[in-house]
N, C-alpha and C. Protein backbone atom coordinates (compact mmCIF):
# COMPACT_ATOMS: atom_id res chain seq x y z
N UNK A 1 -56.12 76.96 -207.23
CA UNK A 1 -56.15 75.98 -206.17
C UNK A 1 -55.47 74.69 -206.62
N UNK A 2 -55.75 74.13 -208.04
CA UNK A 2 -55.04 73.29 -207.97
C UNK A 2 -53.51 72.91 -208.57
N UNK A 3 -53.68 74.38 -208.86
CA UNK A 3 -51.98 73.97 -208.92
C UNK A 3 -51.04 74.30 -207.95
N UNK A 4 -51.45 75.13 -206.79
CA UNK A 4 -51.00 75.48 -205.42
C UNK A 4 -51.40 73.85 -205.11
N UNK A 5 -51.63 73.11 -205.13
CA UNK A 5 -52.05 71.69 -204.52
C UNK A 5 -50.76 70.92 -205.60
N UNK A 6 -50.38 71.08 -206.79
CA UNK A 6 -49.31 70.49 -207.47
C UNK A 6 -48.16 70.88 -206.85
N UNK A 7 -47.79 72.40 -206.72
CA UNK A 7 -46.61 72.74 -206.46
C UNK A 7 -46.48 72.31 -205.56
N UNK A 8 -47.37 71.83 -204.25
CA UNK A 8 -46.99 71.59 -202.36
C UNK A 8 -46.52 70.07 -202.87
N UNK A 9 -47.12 69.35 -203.95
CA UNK A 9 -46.87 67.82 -203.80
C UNK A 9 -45.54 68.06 -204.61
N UNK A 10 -45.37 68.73 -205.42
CA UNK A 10 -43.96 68.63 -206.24
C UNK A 10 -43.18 68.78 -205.04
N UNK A 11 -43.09 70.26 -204.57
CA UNK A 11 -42.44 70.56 -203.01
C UNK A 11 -41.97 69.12 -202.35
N UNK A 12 -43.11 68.87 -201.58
CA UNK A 12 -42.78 67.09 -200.74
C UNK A 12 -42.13 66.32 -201.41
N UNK A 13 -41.91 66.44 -202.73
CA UNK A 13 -41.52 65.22 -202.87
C UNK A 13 -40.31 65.22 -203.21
N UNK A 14 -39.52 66.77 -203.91
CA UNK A 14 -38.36 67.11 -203.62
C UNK A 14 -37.71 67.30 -202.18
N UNK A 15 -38.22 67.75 -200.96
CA UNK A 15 -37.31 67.69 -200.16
C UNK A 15 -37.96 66.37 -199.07
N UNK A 16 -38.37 65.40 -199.60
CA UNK A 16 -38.45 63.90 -199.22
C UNK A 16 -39.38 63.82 -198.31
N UNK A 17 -40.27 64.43 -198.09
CA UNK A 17 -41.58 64.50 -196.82
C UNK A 17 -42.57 63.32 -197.10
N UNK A 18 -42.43 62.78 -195.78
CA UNK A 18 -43.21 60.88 -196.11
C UNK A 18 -44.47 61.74 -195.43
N UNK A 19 -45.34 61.14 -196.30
CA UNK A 19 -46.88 61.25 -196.27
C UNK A 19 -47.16 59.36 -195.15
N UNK A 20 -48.00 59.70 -194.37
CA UNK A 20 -48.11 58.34 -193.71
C UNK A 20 -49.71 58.39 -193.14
N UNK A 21 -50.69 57.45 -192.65
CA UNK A 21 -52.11 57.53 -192.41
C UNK A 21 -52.94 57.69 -193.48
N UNK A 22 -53.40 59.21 -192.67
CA UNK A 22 -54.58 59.62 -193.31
C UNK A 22 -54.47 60.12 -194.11
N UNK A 23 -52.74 61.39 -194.32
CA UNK A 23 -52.69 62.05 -195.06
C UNK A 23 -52.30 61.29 -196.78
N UNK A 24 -52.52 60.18 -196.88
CA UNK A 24 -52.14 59.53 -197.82
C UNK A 24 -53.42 59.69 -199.09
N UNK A 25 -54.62 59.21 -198.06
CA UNK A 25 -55.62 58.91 -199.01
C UNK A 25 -56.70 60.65 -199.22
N UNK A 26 -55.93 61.47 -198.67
CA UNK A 26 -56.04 62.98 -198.84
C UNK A 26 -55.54 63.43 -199.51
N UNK A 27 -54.59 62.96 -200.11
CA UNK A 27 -53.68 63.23 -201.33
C UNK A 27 -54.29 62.81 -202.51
N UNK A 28 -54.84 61.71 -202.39
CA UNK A 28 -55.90 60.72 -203.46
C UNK A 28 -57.07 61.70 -204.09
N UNK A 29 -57.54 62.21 -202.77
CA UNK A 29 -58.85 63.09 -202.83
C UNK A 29 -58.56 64.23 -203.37
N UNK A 30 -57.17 65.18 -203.14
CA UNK A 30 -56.79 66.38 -203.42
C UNK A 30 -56.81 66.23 -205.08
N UNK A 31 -56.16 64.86 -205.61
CA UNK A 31 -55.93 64.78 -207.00
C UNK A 31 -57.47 64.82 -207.66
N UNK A 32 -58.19 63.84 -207.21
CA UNK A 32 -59.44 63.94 -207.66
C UNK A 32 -60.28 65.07 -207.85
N UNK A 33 -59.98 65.66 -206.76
CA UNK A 33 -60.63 67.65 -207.54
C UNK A 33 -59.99 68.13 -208.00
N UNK A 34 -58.37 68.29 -208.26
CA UNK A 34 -57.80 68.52 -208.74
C UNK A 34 -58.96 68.47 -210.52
N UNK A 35 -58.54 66.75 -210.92
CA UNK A 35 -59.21 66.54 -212.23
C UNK A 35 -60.54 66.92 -212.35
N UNK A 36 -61.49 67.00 -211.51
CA UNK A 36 -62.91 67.49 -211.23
C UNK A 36 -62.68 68.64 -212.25
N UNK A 37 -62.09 69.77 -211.26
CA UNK A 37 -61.98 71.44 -211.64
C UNK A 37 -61.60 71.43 -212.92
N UNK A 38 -60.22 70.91 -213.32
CA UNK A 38 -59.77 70.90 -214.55
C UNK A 38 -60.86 70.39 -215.17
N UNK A 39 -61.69 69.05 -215.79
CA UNK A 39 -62.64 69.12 -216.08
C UNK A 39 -63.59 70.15 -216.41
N UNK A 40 -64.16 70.53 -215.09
CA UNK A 40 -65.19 71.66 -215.63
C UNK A 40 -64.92 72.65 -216.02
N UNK A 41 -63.71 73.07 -215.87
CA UNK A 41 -62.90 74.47 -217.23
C UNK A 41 -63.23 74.21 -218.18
N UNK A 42 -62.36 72.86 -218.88
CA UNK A 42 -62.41 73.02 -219.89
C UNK A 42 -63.50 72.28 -220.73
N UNK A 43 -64.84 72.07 -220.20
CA UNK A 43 -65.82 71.64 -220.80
C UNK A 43 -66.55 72.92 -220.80
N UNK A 44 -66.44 73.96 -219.60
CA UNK A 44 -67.40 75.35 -219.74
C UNK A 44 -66.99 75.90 -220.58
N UNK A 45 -64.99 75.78 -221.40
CA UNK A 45 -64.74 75.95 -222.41
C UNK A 45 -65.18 75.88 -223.95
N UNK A 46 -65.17 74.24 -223.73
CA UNK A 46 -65.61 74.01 -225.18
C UNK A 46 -66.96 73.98 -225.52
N UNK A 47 -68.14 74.33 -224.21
CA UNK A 47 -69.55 74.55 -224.45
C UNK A 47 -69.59 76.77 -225.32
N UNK A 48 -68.70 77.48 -224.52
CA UNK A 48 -68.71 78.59 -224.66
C UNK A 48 -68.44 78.46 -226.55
N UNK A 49 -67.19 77.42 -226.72
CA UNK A 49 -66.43 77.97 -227.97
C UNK A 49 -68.03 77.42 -228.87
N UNK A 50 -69.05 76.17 -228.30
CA UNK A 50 -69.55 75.62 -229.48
C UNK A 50 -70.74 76.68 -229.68
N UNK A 51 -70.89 77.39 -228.63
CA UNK A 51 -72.07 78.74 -228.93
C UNK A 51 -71.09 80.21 -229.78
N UNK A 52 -70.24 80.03 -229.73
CA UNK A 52 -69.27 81.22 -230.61
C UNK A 52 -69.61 80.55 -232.17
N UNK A 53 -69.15 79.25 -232.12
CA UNK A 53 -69.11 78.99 -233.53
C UNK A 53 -70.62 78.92 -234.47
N UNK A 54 -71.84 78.10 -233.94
CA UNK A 54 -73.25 77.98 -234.05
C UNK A 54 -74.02 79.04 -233.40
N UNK A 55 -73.87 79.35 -232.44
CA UNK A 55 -75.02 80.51 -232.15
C UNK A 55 -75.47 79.88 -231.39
N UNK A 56 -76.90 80.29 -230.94
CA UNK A 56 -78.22 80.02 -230.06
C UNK A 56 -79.63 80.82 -230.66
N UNK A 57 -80.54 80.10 -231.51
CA UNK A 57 -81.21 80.80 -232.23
C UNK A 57 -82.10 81.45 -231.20
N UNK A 58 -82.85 80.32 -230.05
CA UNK A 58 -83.51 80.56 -228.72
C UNK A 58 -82.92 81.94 -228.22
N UNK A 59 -82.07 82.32 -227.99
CA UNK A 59 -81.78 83.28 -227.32
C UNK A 59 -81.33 84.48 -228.12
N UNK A 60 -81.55 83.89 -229.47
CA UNK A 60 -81.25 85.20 -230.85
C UNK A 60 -79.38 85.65 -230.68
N UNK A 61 -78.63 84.63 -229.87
CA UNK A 61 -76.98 85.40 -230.01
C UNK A 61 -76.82 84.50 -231.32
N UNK A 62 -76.24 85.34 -232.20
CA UNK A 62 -75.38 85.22 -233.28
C UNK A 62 -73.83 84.44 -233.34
N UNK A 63 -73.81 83.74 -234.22
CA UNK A 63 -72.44 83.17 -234.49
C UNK A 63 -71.62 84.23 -234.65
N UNK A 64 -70.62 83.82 -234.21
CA UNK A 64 -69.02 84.92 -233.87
C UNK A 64 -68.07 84.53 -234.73
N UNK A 65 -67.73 83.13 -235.03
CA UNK A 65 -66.75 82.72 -235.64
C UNK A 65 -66.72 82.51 -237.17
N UNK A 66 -67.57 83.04 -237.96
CA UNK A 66 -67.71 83.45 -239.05
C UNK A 66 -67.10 84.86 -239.01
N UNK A 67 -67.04 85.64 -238.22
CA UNK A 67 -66.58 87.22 -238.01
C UNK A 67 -64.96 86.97 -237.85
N UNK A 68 -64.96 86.00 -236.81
CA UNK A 68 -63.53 86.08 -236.13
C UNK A 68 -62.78 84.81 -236.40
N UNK A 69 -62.80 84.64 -237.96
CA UNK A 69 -62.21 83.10 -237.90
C UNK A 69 -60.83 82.27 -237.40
N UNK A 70 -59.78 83.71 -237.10
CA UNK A 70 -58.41 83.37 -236.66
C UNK A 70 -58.56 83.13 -235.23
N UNK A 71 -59.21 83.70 -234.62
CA UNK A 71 -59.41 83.77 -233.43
C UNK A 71 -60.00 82.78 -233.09
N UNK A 72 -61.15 82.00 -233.49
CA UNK A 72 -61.87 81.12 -233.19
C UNK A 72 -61.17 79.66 -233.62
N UNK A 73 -60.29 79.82 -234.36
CA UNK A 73 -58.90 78.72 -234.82
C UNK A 73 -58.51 78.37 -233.49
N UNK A 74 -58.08 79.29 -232.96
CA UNK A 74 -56.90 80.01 -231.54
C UNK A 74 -57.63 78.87 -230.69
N UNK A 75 -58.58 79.47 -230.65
CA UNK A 75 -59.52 78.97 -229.22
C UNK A 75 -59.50 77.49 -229.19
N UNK A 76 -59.94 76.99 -230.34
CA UNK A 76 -59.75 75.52 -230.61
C UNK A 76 -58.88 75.02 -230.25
N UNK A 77 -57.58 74.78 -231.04
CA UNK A 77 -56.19 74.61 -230.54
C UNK A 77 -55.69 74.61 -229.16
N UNK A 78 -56.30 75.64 -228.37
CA UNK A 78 -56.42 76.02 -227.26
C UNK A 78 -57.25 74.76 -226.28
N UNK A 79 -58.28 74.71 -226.94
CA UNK A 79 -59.36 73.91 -226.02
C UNK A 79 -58.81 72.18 -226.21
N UNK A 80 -58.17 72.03 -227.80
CA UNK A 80 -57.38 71.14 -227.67
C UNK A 80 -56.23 70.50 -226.82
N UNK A 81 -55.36 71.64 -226.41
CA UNK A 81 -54.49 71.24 -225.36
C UNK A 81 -54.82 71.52 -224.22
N UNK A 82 -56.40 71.58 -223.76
CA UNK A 82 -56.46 71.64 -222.34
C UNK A 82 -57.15 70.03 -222.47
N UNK A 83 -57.93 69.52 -222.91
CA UNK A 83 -57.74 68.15 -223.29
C UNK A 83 -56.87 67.42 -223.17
N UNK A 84 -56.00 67.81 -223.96
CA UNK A 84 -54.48 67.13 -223.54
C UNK A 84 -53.99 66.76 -222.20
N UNK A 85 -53.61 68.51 -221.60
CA UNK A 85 -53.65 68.47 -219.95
C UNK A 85 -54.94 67.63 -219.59
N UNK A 86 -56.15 67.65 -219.68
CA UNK A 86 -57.12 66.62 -218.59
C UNK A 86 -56.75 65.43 -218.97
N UNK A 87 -56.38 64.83 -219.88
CA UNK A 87 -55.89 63.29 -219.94
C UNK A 87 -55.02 62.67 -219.07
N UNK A 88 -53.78 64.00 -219.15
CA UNK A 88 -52.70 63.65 -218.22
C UNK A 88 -53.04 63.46 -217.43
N UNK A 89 -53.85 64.95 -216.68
CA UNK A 89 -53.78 64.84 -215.34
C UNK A 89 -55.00 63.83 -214.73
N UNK A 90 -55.89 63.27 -215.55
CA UNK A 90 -56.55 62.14 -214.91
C UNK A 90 -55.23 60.65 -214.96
N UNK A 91 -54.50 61.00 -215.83
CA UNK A 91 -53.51 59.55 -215.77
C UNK A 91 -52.67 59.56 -214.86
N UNK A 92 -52.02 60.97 -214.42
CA UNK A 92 -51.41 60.69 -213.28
C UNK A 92 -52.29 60.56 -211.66
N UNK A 93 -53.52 61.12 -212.14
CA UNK A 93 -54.21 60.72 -210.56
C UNK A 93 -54.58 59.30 -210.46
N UNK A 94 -54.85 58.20 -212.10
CA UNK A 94 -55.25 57.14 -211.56
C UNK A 94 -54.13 55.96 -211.13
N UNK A 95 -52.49 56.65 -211.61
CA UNK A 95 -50.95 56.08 -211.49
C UNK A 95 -50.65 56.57 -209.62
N UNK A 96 -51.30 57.67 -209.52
CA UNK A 96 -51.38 57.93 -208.23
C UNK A 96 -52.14 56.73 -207.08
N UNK A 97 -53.35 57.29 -207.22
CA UNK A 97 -54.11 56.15 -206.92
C UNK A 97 -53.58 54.31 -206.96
N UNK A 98 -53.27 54.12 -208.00
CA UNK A 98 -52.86 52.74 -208.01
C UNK A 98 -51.71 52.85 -206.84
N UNK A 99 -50.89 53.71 -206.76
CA UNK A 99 -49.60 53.64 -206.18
C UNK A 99 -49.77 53.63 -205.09
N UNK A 100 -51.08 54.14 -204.76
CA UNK A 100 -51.39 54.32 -203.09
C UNK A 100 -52.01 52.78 -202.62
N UNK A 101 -52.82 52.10 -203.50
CA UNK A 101 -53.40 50.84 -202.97
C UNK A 101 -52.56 50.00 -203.16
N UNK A 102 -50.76 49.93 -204.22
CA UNK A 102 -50.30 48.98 -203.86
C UNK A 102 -50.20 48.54 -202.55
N UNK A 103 -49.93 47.22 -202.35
CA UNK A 103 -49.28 46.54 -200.68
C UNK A 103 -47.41 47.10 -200.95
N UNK A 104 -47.61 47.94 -199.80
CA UNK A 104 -45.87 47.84 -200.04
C UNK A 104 -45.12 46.56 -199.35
N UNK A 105 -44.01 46.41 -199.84
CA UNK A 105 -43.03 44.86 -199.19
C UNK A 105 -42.80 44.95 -197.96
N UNK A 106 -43.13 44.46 -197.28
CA UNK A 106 -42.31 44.58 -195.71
C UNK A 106 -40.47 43.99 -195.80
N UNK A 107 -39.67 44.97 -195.65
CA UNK A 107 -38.70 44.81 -195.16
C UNK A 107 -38.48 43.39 -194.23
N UNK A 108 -37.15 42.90 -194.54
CA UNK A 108 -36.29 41.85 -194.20
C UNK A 108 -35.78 42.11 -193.31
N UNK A 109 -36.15 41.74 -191.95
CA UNK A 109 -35.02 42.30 -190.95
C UNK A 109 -33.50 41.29 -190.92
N UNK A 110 -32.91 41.73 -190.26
CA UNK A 110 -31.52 41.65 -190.50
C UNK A 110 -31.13 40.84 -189.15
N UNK A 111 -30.74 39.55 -188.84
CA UNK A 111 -30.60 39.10 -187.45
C UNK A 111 -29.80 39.70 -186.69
N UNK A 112 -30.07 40.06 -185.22
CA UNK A 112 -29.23 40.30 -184.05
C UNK A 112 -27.51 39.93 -184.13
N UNK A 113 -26.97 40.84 -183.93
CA UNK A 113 -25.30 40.06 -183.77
C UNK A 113 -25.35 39.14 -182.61
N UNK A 114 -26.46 39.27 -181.34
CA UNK A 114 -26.27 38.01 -180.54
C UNK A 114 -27.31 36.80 -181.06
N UNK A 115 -27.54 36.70 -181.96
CA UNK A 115 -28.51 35.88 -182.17
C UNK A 115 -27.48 34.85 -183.20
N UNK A 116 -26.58 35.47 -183.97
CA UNK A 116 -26.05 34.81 -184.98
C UNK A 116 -24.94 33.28 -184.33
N UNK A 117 -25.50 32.40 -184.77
CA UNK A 117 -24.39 31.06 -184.08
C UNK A 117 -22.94 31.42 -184.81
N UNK A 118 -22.21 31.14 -183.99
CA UNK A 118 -20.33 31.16 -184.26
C UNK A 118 -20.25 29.28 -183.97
N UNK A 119 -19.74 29.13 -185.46
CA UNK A 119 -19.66 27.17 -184.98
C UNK A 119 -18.28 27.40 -184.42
């Protein structure tokens, strides 16, 4: 879902589609679950990897990553650059965001050709 929600905004914005109203601050919101979801991946991530590595004595599962130490390397590294990605993608939703509450400039209109004096 949310990267079908990246590709439509990449989409718009290559073939120049003005967002105007409502659909503006829906875009705001789309980003925000966007980072939500990403979020809770990769924290259900790094809760899964910290029961692989320690165990759960309560529930008697055994540590894994004493067994599987290349693998459990992997995962790390792994859980590291989804970190990475959630940084970004909270920095571009809050560069987003800002971009949406700037005031944009109002345009200079340009005087009438009958309006202009000829001395």
């Amino acid at each position: 879902m949310a990267s079908n929600h990246n590709l439509m905004m990449i989409g718009s914005d290559l073939f120049g589609l003005e967002f105007k109203g409502f659909k503006l601050p829906l875009v705001a919101v789309l980003d925000m679950l966007n980072a939500a979801l990403l979020s809770a991946g990769v924290h259900g991530a790094a809760f899964m990897a910290q029961l692989a590595k320690n165990g759960n004595s309560h529930a008697r599962w055994n540590e894994i990553c004493d067994n599987f130490q290349g693998y459990c390397n992997r995962g790390g590294v792994a859980i590291l650059a989804a970190y990475v990605g959630l940084l970004l993608t909270l920095g571009i939703t809050v560069v987003s965001i800002v971009k949406l509450l700037k005031p944009k400039p109002k345009p200079q209109s340009q005087p009438l050709a009958s309006e202009i004096e000829v001395p």
